[in-house]
PDB file of N, CA and C in Angstrom:
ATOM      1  N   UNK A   1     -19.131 -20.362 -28.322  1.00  0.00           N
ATOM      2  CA  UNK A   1     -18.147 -19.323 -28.520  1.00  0.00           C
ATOM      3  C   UNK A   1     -17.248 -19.285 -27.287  1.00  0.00           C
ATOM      4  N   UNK A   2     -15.776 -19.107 -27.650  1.00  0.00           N
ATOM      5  CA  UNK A   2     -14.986 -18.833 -26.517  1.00  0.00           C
ATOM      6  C   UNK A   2     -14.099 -17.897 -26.688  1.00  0.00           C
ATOM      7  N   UNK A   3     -13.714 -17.588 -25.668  1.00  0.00           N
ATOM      8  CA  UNK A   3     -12.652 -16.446 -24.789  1.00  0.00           C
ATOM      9  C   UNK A   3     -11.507 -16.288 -26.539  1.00  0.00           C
ATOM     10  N   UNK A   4     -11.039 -18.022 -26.851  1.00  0.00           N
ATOM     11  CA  UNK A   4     -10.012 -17.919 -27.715  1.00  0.00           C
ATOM     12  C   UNK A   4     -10.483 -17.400 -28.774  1.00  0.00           C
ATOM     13  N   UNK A   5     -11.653 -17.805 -29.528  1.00  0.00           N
ATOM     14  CA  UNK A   5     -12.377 -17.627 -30.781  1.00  0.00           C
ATOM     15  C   UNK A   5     -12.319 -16.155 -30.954  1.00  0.00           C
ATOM     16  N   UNK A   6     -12.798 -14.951 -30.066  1.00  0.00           N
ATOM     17  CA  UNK A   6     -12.714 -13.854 -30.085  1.00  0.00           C
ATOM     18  C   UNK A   6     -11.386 -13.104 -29.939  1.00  0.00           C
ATOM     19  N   UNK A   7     -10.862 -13.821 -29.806  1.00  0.00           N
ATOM     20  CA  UNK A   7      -9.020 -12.813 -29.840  1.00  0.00           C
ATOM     21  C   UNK A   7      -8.492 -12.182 -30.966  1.00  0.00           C
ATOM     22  N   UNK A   8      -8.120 -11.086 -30.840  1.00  0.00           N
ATOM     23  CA  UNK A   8      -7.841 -10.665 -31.743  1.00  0.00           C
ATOM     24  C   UNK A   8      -6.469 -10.949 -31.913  1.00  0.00           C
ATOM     25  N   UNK A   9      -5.761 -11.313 -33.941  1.00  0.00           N
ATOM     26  CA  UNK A   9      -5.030 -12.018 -34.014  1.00  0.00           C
ATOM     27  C   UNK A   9      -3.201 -11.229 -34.138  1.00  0.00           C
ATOM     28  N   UNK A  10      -3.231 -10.146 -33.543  1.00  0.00           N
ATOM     29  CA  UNK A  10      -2.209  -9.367 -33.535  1.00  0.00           C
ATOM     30  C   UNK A  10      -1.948  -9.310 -31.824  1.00  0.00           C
ATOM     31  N   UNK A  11      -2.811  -9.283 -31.173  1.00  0.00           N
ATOM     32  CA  UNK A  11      -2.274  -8.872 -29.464  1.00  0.00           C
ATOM     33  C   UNK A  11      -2.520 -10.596 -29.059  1.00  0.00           C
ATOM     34  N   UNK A  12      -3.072 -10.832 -29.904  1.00  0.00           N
ATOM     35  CA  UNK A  12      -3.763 -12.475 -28.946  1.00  0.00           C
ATOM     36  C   UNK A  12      -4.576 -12.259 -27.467  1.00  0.00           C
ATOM     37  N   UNK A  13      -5.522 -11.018 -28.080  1.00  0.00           N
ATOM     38  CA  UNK A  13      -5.279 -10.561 -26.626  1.00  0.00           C
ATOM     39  C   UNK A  13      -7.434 -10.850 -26.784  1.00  0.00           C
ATOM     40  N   UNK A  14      -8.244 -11.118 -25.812  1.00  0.00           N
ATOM     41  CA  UNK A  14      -9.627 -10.979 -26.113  1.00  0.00           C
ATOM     42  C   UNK A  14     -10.192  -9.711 -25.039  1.00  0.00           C
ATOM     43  N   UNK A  15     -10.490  -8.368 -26.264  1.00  0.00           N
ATOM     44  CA  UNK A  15     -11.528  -7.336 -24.784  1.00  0.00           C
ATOM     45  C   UNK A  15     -12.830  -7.392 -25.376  1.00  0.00           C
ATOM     46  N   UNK A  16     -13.224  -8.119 -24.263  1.00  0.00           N
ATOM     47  CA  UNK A  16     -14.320  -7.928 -24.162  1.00  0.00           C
ATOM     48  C   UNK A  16     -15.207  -7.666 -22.530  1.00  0.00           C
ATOM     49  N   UNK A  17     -16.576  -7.263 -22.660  1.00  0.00           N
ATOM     50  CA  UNK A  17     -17.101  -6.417 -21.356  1.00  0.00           C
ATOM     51  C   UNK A  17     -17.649  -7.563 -20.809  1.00  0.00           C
ATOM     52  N   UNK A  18     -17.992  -7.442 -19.293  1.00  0.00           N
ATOM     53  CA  UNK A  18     -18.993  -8.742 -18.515  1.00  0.00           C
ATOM     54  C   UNK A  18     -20.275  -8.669 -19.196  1.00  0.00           C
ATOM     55  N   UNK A  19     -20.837  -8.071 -20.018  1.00  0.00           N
ATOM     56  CA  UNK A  19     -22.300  -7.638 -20.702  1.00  0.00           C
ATOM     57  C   UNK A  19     -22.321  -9.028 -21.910  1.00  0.00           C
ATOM     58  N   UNK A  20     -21.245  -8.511 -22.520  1.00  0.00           N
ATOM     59  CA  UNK A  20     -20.753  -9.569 -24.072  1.00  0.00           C
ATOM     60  C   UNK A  20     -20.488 -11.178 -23.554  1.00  0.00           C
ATOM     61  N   UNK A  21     -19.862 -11.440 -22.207  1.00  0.00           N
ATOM     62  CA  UNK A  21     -19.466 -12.648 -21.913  1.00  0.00           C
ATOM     63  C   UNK A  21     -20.342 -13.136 -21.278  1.00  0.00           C
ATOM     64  N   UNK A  22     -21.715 -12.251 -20.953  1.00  0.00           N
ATOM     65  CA  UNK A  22     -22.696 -12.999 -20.546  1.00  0.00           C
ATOM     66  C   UNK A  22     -23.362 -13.552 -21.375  1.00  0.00           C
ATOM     67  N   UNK A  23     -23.184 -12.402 -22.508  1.00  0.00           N
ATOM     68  CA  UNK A  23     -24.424 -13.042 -23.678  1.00  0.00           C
ATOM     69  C   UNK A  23     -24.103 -14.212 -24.291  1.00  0.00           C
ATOM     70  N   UNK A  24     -22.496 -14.068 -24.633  1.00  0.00           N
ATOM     71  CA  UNK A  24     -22.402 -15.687 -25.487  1.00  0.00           C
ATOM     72  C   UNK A  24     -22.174 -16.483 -24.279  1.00  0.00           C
ATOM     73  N   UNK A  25     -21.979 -16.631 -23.411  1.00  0.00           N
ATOM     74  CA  UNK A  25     -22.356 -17.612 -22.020  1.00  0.00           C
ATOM     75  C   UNK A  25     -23.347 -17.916 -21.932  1.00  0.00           C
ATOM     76  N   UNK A  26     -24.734 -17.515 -23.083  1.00  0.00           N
ATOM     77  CA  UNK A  26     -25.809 -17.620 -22.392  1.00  0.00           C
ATOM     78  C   UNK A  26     -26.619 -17.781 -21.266  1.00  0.00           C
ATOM     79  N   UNK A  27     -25.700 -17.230 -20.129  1.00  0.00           N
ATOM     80  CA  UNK A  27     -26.200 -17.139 -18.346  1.00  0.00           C
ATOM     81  C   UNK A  27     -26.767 -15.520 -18.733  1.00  0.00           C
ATOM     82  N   UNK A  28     -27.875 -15.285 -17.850  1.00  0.00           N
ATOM     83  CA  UNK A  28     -27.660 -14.130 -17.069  1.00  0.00           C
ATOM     84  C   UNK A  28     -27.355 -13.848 -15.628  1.00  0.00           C
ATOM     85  N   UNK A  29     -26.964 -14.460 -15.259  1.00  0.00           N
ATOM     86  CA  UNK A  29     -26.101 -14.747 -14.082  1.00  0.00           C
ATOM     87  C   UNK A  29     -24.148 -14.104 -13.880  1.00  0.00           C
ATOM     88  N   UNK A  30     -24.406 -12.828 -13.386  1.00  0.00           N
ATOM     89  CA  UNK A  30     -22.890 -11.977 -13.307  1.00  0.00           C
ATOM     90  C   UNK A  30     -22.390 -12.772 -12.554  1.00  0.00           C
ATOM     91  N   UNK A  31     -22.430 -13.378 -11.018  1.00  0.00           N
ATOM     92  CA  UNK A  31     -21.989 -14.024  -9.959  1.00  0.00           C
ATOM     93  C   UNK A  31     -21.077 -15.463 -10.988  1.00  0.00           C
ATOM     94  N   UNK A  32     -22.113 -16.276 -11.663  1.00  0.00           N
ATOM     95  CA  UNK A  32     -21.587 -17.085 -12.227  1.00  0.00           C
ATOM     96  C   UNK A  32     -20.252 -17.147 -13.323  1.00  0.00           C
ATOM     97  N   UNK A  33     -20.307 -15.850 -13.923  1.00  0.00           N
ATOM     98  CA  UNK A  33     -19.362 -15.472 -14.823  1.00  0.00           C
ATOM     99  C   UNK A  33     -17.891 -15.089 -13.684  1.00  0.00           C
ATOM    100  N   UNK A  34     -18.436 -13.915 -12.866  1.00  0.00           N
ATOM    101  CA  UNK A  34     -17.371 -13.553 -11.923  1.00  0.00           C
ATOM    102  C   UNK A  34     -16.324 -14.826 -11.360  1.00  0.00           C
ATOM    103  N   UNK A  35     -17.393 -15.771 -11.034  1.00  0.00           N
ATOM    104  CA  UNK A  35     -16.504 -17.105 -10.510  1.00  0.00           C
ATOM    105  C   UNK A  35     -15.723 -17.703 -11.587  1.00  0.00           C
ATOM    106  N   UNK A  36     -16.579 -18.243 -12.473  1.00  0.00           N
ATOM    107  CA  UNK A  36     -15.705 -18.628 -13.581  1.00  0.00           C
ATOM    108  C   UNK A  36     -14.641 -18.090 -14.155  1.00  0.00           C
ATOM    109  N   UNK A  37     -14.456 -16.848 -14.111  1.00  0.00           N
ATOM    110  CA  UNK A  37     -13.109 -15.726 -14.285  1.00  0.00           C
ATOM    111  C   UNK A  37     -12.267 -16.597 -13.438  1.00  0.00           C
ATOM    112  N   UNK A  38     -12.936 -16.252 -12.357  1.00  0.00           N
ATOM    113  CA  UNK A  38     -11.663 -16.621 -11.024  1.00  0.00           C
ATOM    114  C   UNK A  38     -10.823 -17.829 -11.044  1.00  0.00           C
ATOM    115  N   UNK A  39     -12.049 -18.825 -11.361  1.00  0.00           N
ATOM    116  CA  UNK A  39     -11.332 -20.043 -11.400  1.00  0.00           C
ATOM    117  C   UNK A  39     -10.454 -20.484 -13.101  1.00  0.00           C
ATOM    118  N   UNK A  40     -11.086 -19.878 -13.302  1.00  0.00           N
ATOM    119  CA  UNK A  40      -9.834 -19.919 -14.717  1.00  0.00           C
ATOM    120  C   UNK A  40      -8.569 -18.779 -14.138  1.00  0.00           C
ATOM    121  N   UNK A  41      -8.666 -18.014 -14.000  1.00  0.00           N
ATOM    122  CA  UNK A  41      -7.295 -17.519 -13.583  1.00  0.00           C
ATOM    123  C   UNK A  41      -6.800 -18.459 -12.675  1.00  0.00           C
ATOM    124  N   UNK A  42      -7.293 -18.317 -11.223  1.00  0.00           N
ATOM    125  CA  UNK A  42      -6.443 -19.789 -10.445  1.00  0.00           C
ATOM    126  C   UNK A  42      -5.971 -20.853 -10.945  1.00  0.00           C
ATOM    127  N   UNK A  43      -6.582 -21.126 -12.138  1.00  0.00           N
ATOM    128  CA  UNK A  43      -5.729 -22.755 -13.168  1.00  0.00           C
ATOM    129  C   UNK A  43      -4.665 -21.756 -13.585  1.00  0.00           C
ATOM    130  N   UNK A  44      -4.316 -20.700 -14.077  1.00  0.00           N
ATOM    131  CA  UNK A  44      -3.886 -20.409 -14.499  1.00  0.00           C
ATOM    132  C   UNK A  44      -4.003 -20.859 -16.995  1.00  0.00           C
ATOM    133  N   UNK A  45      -5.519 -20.924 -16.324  1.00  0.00           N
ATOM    134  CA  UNK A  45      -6.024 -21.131 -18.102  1.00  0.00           C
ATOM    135  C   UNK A  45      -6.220 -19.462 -18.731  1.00  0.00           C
ATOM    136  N   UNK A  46      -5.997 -18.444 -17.743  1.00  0.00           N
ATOM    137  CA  UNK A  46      -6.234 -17.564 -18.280  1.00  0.00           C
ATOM    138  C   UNK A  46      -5.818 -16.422 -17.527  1.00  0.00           C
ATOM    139  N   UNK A  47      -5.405 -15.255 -18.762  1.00  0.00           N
ATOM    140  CA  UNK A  47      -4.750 -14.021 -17.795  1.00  0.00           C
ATOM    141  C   UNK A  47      -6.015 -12.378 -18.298  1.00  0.00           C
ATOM    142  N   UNK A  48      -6.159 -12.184 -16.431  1.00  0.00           N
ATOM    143  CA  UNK A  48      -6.776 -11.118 -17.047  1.00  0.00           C
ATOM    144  C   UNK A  48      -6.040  -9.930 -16.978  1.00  0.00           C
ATOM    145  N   UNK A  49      -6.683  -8.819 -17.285  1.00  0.00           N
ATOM    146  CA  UNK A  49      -5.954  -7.737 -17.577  1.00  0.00           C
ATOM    147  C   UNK A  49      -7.493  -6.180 -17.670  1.00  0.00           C
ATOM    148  N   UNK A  50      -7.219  -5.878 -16.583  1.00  0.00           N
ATOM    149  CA  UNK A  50      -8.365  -5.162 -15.686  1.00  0.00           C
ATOM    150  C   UNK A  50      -8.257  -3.820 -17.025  1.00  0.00           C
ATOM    151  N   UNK A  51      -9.696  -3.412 -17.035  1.00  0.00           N
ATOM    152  CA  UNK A  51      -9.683  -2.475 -17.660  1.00  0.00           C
ATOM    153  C   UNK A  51      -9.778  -0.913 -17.073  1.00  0.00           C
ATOM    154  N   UNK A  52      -8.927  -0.106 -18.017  1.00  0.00           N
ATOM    155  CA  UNK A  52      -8.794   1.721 -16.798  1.00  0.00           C
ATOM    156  C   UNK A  52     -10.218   2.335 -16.348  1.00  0.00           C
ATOM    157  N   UNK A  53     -10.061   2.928 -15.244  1.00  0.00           N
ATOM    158  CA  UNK A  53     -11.645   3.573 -15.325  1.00  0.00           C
ATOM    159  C   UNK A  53     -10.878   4.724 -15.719  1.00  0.00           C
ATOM    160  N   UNK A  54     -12.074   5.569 -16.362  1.00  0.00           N
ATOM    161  CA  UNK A  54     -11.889   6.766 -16.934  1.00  0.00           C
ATOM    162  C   UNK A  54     -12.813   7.376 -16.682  1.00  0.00           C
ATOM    163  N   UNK A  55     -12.829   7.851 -15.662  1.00  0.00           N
ATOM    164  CA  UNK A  55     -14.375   8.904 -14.841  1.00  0.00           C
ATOM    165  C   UNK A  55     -14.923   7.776 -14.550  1.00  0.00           C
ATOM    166  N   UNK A  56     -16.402   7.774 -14.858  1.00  0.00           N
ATOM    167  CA  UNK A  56     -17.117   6.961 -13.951  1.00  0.00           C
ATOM    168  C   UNK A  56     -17.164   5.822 -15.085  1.00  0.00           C
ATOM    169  N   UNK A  57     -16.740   5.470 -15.974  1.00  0.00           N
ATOM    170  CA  UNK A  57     -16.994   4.156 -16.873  1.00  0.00           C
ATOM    171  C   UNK A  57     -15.567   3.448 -16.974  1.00  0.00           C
ATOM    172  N   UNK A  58     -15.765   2.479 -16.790  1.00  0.00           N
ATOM    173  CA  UNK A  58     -14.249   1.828 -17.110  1.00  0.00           C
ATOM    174  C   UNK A  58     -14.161   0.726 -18.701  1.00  0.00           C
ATOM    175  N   UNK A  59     -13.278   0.801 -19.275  1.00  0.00           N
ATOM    176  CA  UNK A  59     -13.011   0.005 -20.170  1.00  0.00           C
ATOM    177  C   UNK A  59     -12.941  -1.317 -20.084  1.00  0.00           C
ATOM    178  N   UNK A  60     -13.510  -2.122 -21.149  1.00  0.00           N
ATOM    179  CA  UNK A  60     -13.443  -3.976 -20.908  1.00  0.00           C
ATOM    180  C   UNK A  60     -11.997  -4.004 -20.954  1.00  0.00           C
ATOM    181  N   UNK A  61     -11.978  -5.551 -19.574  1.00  0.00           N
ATOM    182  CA  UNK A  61     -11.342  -5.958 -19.172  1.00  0.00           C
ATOM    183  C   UNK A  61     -10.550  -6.910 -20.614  1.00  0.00           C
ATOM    184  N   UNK A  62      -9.647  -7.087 -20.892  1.00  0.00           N
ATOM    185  CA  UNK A  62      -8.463  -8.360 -21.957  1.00  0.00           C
ATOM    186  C   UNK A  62      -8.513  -9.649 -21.014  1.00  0.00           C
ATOM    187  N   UNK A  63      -8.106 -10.336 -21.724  1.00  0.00           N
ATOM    188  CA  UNK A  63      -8.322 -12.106 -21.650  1.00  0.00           C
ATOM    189  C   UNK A  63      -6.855 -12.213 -22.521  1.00  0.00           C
ATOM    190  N   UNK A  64      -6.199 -13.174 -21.824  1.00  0.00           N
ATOM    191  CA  UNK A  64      -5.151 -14.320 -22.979  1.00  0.00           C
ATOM    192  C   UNK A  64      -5.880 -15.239 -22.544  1.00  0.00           C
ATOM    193  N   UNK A  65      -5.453 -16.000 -22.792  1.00  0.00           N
ATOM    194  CA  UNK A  65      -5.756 -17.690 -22.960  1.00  0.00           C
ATOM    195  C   UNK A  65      -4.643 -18.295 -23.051  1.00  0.00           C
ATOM    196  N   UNK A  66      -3.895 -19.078 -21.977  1.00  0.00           N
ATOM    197  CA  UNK A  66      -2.681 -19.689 -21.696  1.00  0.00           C
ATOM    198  C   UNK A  66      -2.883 -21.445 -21.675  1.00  0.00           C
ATOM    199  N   UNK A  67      -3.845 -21.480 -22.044  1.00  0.00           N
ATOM    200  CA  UNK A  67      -3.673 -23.482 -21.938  1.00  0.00           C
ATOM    201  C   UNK A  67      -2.220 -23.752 -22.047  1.00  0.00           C
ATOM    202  N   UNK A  68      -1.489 -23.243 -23.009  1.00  0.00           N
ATOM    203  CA  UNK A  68       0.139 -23.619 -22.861  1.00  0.00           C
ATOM    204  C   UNK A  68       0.963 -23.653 -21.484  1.00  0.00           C
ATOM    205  N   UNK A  69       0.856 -22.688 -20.716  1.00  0.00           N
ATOM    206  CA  UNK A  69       1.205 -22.860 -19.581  1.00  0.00           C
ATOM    207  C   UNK A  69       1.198 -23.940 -19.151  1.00  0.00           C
ATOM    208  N   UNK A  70       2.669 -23.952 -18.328  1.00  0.00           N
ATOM    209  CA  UNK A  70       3.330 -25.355 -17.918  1.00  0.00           C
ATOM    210  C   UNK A  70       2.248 -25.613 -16.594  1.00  0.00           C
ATOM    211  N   UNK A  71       1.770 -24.808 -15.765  1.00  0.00           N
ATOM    212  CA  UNK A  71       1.128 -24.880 -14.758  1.00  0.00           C
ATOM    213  C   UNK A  71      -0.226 -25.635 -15.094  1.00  0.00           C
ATOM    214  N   UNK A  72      -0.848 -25.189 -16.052  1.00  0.00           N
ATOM    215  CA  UNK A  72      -1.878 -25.591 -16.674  1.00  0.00           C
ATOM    216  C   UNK A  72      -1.587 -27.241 -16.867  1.00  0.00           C
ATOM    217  N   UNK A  73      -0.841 -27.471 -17.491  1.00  0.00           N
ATOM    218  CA  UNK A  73      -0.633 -28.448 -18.470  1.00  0.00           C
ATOM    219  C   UNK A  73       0.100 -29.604 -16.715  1.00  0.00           C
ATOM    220  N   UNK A  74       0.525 -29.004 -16.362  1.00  0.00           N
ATOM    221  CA  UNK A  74       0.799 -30.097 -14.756  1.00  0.00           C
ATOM    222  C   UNK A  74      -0.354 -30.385 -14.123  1.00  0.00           C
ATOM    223  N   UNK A  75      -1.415 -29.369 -14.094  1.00  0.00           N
ATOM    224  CA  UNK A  75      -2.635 -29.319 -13.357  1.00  0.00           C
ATOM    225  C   UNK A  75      -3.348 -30.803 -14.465  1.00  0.00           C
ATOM    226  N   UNK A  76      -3.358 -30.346 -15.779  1.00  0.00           N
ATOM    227  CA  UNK A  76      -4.371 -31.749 -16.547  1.00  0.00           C
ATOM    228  C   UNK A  76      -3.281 -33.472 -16.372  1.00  0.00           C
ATOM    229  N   UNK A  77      -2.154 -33.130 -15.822  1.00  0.00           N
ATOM    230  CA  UNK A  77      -0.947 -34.416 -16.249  1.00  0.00           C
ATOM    231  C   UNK A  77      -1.868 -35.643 -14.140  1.00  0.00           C
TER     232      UNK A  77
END
């Protein structure tokens, strides 16, 4: 399962929580997920989009998924 598979098809947008992206990651490992965020944003394979806190709980974070990006696409050339 990926980031794209779960998007929903009106925002193109994927929210989901670090709880959910662990599970179909099958890691339980947060550190490992955290990095992997990172380094997909630094390719620029992916945009996040931080979720509000609202008192003490905050809302899942959104995902695009940009493989189109020209940056991307220079990075695989």
């Amino acid at each position: 399962m990926n980031l794209d598979e779960l998007r929903d098809s009106e925002s193109c947008l994927t929210r989901l929580s670090y709880a959910g992206i662990i599970r179909y990651a099958a890691t339980g490992n947060r550190k490992s997920v955290s990095h992997a965020l990172s380094q997909l944003q630094r390719l620029h394979a992916i945009q996040i989009s931080r979720g509000m806190r609202i008192g003490i709980t905050r809302e899942s974070s959104a995902y695009r998924v940009t493989l189109d990006d020209l940056r991307v696409l220079e990075l695989c050339n």
